[in-house]
C-alpha atoms as a PDB file:
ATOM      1  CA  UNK A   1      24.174  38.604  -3.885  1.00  0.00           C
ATOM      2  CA  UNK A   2      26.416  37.114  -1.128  1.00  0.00           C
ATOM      3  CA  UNK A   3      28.208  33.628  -1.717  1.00  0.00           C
ATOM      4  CA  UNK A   4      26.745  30.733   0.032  1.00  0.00           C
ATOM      5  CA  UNK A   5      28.511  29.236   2.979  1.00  0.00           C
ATOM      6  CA  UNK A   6      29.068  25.465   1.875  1.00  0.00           C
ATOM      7  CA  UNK A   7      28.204  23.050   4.046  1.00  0.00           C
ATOM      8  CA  UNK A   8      29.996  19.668   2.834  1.00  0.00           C
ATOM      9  CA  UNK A   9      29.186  16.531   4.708  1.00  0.00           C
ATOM     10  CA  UNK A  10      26.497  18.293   6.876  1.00  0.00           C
ATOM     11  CA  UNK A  11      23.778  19.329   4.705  1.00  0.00           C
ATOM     12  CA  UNK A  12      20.676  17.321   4.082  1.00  0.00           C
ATOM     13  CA  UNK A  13      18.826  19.512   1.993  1.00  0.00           C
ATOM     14  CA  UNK A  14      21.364  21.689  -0.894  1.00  0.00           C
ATOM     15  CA  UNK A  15      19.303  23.362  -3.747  1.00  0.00           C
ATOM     16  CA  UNK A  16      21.378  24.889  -6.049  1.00  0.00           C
ATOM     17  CA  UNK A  17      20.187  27.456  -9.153  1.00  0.00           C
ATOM     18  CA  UNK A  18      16.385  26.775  -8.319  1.00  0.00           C
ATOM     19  CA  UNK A  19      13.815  28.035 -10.234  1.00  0.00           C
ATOM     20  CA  UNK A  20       9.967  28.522  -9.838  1.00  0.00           C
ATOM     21  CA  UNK A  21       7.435  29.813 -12.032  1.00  0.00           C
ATOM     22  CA  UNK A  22       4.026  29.696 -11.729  1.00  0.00           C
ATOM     23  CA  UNK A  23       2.491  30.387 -15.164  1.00  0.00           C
ATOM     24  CA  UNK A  24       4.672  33.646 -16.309  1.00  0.00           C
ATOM     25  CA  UNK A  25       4.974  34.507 -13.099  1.00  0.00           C
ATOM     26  CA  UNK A  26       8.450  33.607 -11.792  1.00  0.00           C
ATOM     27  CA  UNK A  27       8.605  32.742  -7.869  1.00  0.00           C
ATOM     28  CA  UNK A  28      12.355  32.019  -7.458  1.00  0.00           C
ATOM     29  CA  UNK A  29      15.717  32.931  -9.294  1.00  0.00           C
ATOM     30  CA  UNK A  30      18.774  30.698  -8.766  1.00  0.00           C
ATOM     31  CA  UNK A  31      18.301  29.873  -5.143  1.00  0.00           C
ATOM     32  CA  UNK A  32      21.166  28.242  -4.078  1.00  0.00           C
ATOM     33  CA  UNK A  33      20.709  26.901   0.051  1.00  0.00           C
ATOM     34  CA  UNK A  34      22.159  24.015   2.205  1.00  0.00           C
ATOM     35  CA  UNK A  35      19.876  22.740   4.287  1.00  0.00           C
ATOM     36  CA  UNK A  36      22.649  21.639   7.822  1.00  0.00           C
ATOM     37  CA  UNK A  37      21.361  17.909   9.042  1.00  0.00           C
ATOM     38  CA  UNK A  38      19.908  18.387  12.259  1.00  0.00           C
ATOM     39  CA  UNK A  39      19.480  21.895  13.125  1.00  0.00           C
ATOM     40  CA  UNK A  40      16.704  24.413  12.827  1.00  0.00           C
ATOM     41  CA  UNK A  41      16.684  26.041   9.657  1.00  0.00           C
ATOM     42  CA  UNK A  42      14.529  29.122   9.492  1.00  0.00           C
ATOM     43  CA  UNK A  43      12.969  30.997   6.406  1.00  0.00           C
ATOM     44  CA  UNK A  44      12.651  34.289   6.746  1.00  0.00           C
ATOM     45  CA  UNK A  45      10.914  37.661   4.503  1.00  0.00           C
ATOM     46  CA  UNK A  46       8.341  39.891   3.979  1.00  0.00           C
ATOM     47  CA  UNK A  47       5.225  37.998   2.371  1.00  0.00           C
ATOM     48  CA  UNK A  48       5.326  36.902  -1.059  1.00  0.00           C
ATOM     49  CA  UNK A  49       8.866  36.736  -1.272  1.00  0.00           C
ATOM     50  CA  UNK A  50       9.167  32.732  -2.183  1.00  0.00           C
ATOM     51  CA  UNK A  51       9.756  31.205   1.365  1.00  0.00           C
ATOM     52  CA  UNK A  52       6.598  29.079   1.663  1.00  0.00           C
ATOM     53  CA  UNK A  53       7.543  28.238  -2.295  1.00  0.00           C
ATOM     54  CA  UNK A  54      10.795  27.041  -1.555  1.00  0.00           C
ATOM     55  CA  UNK A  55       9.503  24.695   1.273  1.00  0.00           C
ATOM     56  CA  UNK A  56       7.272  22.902  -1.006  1.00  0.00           C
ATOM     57  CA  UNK A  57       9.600  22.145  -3.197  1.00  0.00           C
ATOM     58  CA  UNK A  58      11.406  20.057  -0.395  1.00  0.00           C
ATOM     59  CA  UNK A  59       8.382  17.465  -1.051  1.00  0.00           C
ATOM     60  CA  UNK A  60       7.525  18.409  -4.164  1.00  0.00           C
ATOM     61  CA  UNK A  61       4.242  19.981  -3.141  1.00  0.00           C
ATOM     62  CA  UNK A  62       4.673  22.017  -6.318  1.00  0.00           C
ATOM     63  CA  UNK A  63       3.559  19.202  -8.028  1.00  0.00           C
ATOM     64  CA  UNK A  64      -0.220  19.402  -6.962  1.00  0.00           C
ATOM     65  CA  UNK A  65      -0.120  22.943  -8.506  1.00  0.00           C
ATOM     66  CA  UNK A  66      -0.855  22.616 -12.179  1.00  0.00           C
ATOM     67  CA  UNK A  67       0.609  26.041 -13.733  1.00  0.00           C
ATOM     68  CA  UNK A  68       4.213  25.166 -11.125  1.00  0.00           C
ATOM     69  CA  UNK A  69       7.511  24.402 -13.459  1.00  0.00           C
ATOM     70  CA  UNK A  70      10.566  24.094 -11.385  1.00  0.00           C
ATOM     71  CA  UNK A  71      13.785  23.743 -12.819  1.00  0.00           C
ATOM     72  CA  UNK A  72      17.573  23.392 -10.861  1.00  0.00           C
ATOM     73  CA  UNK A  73      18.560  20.775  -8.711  1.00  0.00           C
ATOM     74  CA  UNK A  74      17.329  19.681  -5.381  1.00  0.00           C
ATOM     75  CA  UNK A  75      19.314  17.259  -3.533  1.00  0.00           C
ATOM     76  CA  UNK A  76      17.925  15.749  -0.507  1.00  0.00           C
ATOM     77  CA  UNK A  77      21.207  13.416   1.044  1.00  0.00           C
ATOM     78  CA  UNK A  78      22.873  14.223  -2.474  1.00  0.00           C
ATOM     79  CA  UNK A  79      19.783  12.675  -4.561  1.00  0.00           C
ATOM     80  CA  UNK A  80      17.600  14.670  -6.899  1.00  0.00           C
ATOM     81  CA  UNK A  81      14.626  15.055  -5.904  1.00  0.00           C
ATOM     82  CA  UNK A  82      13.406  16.269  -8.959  1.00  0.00           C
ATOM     83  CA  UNK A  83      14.537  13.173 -11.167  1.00  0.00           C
ATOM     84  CA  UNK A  84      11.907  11.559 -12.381  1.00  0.00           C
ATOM     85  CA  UNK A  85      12.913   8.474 -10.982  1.00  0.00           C
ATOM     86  CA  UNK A  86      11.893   9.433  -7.689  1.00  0.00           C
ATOM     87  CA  UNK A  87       8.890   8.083  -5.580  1.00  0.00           C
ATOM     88  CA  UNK A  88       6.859  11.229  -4.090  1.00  0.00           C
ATOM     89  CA  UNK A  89       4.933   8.945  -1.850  1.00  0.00           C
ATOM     90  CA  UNK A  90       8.340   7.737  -0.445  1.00  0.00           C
ATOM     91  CA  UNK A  91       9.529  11.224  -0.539  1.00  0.00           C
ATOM     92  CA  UNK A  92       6.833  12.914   1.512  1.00  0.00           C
ATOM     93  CA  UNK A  93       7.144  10.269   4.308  1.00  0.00           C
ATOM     94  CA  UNK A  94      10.772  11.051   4.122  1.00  0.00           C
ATOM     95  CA  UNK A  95      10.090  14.933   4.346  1.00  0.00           C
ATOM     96  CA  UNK A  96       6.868  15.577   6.509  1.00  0.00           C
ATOM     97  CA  UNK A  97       4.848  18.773   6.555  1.00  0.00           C
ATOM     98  CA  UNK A  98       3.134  20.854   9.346  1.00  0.00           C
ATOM     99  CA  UNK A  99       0.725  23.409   7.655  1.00  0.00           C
ATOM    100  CA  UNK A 100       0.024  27.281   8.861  1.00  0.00           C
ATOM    101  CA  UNK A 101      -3.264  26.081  10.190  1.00  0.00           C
ATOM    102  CA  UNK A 102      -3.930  22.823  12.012  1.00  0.00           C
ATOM    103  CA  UNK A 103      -5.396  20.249   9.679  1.00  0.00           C
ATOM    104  CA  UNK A 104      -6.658  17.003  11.913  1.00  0.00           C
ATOM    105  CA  UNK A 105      -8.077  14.804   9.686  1.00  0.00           C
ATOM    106  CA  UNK A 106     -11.916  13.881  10.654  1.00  0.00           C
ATOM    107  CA  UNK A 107     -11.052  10.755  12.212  1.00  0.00           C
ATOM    108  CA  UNK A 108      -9.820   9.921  16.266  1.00  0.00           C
ATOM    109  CA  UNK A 109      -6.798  10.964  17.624  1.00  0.00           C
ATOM    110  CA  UNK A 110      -5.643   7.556  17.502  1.00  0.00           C
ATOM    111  CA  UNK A 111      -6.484   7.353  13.733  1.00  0.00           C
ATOM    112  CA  UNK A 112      -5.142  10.749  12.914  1.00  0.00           C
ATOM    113  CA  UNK A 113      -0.897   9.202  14.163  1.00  0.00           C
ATOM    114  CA  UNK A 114      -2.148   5.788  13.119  1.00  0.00           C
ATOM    115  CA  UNK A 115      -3.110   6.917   9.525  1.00  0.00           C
ATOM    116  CA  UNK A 116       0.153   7.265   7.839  1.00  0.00           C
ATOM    117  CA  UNK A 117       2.129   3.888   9.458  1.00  0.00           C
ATOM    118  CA  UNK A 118      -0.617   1.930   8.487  1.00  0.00           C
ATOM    119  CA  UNK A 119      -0.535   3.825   4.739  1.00  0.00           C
ATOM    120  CA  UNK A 120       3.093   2.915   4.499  1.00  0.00           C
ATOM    121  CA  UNK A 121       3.009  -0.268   6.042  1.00  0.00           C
ATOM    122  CA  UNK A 122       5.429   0.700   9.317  1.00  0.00           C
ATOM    123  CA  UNK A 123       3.764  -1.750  11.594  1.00  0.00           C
ATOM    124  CA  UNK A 124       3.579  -5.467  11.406  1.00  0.00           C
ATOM    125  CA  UNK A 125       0.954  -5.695  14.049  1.00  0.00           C
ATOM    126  CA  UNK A 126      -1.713  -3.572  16.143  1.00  0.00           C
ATOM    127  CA  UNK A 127       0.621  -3.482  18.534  1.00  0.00           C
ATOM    128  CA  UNK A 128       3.481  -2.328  16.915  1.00  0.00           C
ATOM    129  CA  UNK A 129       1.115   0.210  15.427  1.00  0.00           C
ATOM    130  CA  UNK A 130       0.088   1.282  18.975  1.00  0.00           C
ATOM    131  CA  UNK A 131       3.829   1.617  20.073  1.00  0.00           C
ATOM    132  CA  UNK A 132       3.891   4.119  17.059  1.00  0.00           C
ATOM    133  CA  UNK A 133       0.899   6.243  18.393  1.00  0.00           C
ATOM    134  CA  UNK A 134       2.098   6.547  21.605  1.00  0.00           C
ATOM    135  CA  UNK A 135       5.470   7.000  20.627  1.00  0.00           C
ATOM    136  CA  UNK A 136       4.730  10.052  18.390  1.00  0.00           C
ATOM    137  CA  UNK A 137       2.277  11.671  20.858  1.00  0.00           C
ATOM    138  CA  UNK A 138       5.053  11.419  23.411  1.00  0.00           C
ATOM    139  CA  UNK A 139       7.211  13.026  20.885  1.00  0.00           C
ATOM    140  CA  UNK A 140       5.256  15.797  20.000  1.00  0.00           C
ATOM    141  CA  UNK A 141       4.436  16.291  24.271  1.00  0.00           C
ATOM    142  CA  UNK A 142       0.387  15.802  23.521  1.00  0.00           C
ATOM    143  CA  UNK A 143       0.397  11.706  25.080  1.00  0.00           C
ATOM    144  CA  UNK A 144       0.008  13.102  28.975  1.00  0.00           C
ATOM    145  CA  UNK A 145      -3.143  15.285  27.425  1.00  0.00           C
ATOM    146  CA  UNK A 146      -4.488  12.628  25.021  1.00  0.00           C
ATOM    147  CA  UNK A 147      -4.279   9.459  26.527  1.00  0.00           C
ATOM    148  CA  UNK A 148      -7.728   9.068  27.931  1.00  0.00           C
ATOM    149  CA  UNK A 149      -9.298  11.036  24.891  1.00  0.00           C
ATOM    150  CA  UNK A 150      -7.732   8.265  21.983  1.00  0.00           C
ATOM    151  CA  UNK A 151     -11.410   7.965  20.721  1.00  0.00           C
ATOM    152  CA  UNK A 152     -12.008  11.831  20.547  1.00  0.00           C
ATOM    153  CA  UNK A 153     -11.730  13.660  17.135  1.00  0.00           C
ATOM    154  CA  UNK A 154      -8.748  15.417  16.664  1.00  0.00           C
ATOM    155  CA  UNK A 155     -10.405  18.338  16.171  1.00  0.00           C
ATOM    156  CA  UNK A 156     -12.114  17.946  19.478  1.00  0.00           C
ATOM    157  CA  UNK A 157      -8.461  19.354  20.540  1.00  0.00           C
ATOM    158  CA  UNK A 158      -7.869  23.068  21.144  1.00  0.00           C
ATOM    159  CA  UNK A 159      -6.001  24.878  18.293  1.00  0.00           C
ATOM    160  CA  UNK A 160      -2.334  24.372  19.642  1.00  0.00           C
ATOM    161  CA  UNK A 161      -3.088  20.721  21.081  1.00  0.00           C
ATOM    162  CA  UNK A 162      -4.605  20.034  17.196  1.00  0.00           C
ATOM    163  CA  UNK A 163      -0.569  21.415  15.567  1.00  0.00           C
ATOM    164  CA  UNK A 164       0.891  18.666  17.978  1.00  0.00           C
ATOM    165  CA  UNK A 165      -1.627  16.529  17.142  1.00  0.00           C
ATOM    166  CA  UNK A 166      -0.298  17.705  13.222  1.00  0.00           C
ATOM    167  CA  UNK A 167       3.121  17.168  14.127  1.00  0.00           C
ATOM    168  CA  UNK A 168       2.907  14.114  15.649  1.00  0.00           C
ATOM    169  CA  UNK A 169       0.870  12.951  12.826  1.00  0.00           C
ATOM    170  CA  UNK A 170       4.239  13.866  10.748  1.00  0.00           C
ATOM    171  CA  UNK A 171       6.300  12.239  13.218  1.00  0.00           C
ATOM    172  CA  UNK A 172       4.719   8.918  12.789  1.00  0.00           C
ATOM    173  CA  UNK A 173       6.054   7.868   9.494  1.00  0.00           C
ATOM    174  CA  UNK A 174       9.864   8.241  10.905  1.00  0.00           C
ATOM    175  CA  UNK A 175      10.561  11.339   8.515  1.00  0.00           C
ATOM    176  CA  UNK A 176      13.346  12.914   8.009  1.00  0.00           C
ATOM    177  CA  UNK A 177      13.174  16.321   7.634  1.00  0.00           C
ATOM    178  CA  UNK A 178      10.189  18.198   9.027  1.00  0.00           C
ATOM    179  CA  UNK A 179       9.154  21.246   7.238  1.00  0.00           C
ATOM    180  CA  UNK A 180       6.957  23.709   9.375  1.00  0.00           C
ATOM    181  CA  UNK A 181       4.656  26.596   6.948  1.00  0.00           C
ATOM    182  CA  UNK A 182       4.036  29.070   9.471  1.00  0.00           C
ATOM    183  CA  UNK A 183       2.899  26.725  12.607  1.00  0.00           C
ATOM    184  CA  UNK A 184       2.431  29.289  15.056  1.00  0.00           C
ATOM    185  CA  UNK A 185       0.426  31.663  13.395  1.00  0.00           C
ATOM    186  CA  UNK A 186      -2.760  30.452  13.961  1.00  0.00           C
ATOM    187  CA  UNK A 187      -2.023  29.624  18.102  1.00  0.00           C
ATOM    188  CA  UNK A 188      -2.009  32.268  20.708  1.00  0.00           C
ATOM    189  CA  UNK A 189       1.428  32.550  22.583  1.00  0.00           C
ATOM    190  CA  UNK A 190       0.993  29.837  25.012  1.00  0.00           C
ATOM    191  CA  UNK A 191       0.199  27.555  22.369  1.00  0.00           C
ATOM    192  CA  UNK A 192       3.218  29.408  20.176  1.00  0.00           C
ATOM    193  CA  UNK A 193       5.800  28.803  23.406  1.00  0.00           C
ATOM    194  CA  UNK A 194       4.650  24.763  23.561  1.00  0.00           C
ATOM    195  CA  UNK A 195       5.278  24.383  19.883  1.00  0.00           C
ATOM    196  CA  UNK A 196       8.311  26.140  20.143  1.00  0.00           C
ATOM    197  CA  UNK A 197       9.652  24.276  22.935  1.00  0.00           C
ATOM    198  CA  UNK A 198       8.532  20.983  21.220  1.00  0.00           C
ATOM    199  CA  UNK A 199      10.839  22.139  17.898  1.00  0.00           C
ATOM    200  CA  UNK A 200      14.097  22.824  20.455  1.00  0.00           C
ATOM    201  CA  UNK A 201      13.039  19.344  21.951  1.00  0.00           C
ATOM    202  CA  UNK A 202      12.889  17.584  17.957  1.00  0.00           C
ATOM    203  CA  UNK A 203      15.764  19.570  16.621  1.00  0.00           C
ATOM    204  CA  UNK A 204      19.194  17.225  16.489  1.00  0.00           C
ATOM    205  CA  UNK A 205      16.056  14.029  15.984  1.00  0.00           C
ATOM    206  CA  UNK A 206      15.224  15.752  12.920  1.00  0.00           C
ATOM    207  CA  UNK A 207      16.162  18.433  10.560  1.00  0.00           C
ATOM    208  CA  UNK A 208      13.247  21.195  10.594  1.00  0.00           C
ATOM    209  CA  UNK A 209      12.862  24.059   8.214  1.00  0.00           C
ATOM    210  CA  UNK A 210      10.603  26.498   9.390  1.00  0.00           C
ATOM    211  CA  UNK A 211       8.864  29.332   7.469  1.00  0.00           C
ATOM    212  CA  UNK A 212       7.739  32.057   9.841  1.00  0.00           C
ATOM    213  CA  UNK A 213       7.009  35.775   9.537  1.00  0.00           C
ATOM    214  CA  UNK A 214       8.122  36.016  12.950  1.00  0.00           C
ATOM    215  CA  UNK A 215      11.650  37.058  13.231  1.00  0.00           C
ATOM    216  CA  UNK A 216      11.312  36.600  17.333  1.00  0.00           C
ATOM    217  CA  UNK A 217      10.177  33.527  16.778  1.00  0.00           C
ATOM    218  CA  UNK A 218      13.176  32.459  14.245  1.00  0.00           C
ATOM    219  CA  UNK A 219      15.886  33.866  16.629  1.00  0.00           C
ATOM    220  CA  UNK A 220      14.184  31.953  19.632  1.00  0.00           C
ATOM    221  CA  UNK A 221      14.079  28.114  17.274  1.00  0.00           C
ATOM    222  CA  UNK A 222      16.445  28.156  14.916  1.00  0.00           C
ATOM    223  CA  UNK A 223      20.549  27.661  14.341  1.00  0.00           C
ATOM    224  CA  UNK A 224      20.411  29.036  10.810  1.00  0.00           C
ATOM    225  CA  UNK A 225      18.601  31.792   8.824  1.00  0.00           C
ATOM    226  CA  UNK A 226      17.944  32.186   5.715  1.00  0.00           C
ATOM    227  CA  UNK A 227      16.188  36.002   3.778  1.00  0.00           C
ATOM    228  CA  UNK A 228      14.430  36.194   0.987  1.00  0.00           C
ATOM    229  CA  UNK A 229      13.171  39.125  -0.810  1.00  0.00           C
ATOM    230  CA  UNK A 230      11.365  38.604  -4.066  1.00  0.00           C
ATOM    231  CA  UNK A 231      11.668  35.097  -5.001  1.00  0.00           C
ATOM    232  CA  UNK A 232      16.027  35.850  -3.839  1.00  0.00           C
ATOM    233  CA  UNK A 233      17.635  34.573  -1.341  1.00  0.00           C
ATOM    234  CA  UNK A 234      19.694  37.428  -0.368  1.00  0.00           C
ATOM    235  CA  UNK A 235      21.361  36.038   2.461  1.00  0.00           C
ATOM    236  CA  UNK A 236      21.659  32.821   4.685  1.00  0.00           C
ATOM    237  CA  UNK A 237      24.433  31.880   7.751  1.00  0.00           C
ATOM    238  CA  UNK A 238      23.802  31.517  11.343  1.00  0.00           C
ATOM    239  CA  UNK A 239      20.942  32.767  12.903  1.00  0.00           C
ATOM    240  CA  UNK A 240      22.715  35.037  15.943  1.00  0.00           C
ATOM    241  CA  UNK A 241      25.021  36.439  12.799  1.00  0.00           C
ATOM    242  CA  UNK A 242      22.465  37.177  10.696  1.00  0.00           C
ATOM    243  CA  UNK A 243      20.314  39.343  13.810  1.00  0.00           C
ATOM    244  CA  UNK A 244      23.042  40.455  14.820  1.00  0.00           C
ATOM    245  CA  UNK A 245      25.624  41.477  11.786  1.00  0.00           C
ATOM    246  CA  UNK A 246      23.834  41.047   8.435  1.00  0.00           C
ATOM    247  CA  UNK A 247      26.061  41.417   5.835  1.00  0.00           C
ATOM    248  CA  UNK A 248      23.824  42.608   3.429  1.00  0.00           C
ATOM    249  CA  UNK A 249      21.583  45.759   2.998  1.00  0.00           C
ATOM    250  CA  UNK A 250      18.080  44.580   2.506  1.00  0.00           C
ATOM    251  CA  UNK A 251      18.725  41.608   5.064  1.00  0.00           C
ATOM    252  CA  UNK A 252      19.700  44.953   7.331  1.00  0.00           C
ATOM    253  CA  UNK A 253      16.664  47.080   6.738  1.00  0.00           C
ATOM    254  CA  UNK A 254      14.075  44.190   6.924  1.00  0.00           C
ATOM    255  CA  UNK A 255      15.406  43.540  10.981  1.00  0.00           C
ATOM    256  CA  UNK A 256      15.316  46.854  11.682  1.00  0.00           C
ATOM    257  CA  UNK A 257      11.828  46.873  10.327  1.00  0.00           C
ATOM    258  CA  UNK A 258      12.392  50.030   7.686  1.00  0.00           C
ATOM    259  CA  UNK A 259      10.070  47.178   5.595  1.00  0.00           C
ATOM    260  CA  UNK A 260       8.506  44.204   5.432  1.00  0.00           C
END
């Protein structure tokens, strides 16, 4: 396996000999990745191969899954996340999470961007709060669409307005990092371009990992690329070298499509 470029002083997110099993079944071997601080990080492989596992251990979603036991370090601005010192519900509003499918919760628009500031106690005052919800919707490019519909249910939204909706939802709480499970693969391609151009638009803001099947869609978002095959990461740099001139073998014949 190829050595992995260090990042010093830039990385937000560094994992280094990570571990996942789920039951006996092991997930991830000794995945060591830097995460760069803002840039587009994308997660690339064929379908089982431990991307969307790696992600959740960014906000220790593993935890939610009994039979998970994760072992190696995960640093997120040099702290372990995995000590067990560390507040999750601090955590996640430090890393936010956009899901494969949108997930509006049953409540208004309003509510849906209101929901976590007013969880974590972000506003003093329904004003502030207010400057929140329109600040995020602007963020995520849905305010313009939305701002006569506050009272509407989110998922009175069409699919690709609803993964805004998700992402400003995530935006809300000031986060971090953003991680992103597959956002597009549940939105048709005008959708797909809008979220796209929304993640060019975030990227420096934030630092956003995205998992995607699509490797169009990783060559056209992110700076940096990471493959995975079986639970490995086989290889990682930057994204034009890794389309362009992988240096490994199976990072080579997954492009070129001879699997996947």
């Amino acid at each position: 396996m190829l050595a992995v470029e260090p990042l010093p002083n830039r990385s937000k997110v560094s994992a280094r000999g990570l571990n996942v099993h789920y039951g006996e079944k092991q997930a991830l071997f000794d995945v060591d990745l830097d995460i760069p601080i803002g840039q587009v990080t994308a997660l690339i492989g064929p379908s089982g191969c431990g991307k969307s596992t790696f992600l959740r251990c960014i906000n220790r979603m593993n935890d939610l899954v009994a039979i998970a036991r994760v072992s190696g370090s995960l640093f997120l601005d040099g702290v372990d996340i995995q000590d067990p010192s560390m507040d999750v519900v601090q955590l996640r509003a430090r890393v936010g999470m956009v899901f494969q499918r949108p997930n509006p919760f049953p409540k208004s628009i309003y509510e849906n961007v209101a929901f976590g500031p007013r969880l974590h106690g972000l506003a003093a005052n329904s004003a502030e709060l207010d400057e929140i919800v329109i600040s995020s919707l602007g963020k995520a490019g849905l305010w313009n669409e939305v701002k006569d519909r506050m009272d509407e249910t989110g998922t009175s939204l069409s699919g690709g307005q609803q993964q805004r909706l998700c992402i400003a939802r995530a935006i809300a709480v000031a986060p971090e990092v953003i991680l992103m499970d597959e956002p597009c693969s549940a939105l048709d391609p005008i959708a797909t371009a809008a979220v796209e151009e929304l993640i060019d638009e975030l990227r420096g803001a934030y630092t956003i990992v995205i998992v995607t099947h699509s490797m169009q869609q990783a060559a056209r978002v992110s700076q940096r690329t990471g493959f995975f095959h079986l639970g490995k990461l086989i290889e990682v740099g930057e994204t034009e070298k890794i389309f362009t001139s992988p240096q490994h073998n199976l990072t080579q014949g997954y492009i070129t499509g001879r699997f996947g």
